[in-house]
N, C-alpha and C. Protein backbone atom coordinates (compact mmCIF):
# COMPACT_ATOMS: atom_id res chain seq x y z
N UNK A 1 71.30 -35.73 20.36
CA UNK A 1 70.57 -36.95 20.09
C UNK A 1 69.08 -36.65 20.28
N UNK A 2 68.11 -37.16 19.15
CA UNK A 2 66.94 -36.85 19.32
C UNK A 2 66.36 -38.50 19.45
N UNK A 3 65.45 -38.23 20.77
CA UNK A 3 64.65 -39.83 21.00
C UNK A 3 63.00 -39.57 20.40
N UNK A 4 62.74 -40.20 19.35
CA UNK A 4 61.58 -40.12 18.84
C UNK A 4 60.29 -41.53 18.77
N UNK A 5 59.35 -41.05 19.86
CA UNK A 5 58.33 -42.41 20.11
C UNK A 5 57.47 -41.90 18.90
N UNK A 6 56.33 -42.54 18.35
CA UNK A 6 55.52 -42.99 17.40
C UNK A 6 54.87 -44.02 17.64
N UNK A 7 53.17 -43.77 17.68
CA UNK A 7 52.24 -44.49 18.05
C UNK A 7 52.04 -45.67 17.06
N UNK A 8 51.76 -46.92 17.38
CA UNK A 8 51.62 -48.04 15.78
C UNK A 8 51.38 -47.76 14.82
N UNK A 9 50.02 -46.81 15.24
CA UNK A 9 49.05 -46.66 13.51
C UNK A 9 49.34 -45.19 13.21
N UNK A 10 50.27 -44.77 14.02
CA UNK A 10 51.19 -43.21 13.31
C UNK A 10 50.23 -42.15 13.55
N UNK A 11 49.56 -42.47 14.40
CA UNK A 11 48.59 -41.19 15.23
C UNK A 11 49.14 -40.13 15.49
N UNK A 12 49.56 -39.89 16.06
CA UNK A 12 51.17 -39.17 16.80
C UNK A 12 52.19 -39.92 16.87
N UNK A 13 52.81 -38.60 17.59
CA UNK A 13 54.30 -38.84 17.70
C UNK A 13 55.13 -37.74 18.81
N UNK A 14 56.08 -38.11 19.62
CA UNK A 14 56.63 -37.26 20.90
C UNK A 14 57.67 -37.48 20.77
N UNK A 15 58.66 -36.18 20.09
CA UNK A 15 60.05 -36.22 20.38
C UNK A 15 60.82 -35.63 21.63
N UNK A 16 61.81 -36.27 22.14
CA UNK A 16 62.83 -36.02 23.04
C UNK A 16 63.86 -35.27 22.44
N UNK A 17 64.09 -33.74 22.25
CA UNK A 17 65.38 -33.27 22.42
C UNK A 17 66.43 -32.95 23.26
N UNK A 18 66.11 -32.82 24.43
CA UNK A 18 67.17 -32.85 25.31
C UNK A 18 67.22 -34.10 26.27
N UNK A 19 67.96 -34.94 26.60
CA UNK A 19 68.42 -36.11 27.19
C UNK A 19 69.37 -35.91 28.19
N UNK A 20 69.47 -36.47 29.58
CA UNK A 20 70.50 -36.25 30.50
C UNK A 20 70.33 -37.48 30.95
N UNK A 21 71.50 -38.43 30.91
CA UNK A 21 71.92 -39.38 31.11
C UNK A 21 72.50 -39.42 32.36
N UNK A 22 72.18 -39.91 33.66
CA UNK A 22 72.58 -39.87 34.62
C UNK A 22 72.42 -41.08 35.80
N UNK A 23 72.85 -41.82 36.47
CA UNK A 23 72.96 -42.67 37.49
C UNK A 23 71.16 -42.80 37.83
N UNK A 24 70.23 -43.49 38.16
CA UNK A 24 69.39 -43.22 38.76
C UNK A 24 69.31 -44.51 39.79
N UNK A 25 68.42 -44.40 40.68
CA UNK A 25 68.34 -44.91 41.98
C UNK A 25 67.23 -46.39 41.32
N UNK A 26 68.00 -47.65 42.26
CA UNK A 26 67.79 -49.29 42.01
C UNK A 26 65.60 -48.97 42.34
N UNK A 27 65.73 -48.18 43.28
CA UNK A 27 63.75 -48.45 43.43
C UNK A 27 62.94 -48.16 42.24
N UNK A 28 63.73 -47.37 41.64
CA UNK A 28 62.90 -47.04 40.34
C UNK A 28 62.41 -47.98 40.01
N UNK A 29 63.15 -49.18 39.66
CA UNK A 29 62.74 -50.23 38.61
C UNK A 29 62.05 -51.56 39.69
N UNK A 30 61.79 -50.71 40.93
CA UNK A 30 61.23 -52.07 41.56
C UNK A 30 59.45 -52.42 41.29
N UNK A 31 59.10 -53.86 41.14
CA UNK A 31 57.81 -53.60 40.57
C UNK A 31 56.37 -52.91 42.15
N UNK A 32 55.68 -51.96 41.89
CA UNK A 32 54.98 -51.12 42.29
C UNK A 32 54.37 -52.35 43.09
N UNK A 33 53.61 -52.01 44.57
CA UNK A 33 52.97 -52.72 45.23
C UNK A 33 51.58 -53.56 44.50
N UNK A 34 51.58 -54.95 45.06
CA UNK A 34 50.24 -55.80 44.21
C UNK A 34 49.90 -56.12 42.89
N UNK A 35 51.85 -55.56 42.33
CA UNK A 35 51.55 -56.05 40.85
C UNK A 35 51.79 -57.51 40.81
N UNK A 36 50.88 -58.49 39.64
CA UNK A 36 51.44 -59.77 39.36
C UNK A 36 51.60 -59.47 37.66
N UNK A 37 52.52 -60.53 37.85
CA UNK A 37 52.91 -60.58 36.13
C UNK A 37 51.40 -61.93 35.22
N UNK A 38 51.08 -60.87 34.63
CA UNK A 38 50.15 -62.16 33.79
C UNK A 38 51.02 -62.78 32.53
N UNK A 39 50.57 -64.11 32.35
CA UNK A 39 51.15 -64.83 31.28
C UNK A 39 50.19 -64.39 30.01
N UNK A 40 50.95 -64.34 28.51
CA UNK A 40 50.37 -64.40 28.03
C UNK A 40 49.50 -65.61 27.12
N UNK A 41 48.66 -65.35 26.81
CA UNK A 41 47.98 -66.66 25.86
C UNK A 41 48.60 -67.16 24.63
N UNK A 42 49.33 -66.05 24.16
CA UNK A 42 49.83 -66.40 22.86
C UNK A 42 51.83 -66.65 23.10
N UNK A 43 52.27 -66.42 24.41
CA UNK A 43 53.63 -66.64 24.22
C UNK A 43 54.18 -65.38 24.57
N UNK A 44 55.55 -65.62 24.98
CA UNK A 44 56.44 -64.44 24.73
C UNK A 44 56.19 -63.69 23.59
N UNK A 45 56.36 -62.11 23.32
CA UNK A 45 56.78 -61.53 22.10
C UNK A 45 57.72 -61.40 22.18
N UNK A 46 58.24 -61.41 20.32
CA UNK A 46 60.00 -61.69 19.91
C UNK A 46 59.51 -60.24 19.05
N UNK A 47 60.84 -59.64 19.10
CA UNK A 47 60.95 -58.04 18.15
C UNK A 47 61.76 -59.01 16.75
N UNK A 48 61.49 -58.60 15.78
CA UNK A 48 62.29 -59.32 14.72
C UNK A 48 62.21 -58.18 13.66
C-alpha cells in the first residue's frame, strides 16, 4: 500500500511506501499543553 500526501496547489508531493500498522499508545492523541481550540468564523468544514 502506497500513502500519497499532495500539497493543494500541487507543489509537491510525499509518498509513504512502507506502512506498519500497529497498536499505539492513548497519549499520543492527547491535546499538547495550553492548547485551546479556536472557533472558526466561517463554520465547520464539510469534505464533499
Amino acid at each position: 500500500m502506497v500513502l500519497k500526501r499532495v500539497s493543494r496547489d500541487r507543489d509537491w508531493s510525499f509518498e509513504y511506501e512502507r506502512l506498519r500498522l500497529s497498536p499505539q499508545p492513548g497519549y499520543y492523541f492527547d491535546e499538547p499543553p495550553g492548547y485551546k481550540k479556536r472557533m472558526s468564523a466561517t463554520g465547520p468544514r464539510r469534505e464533499g
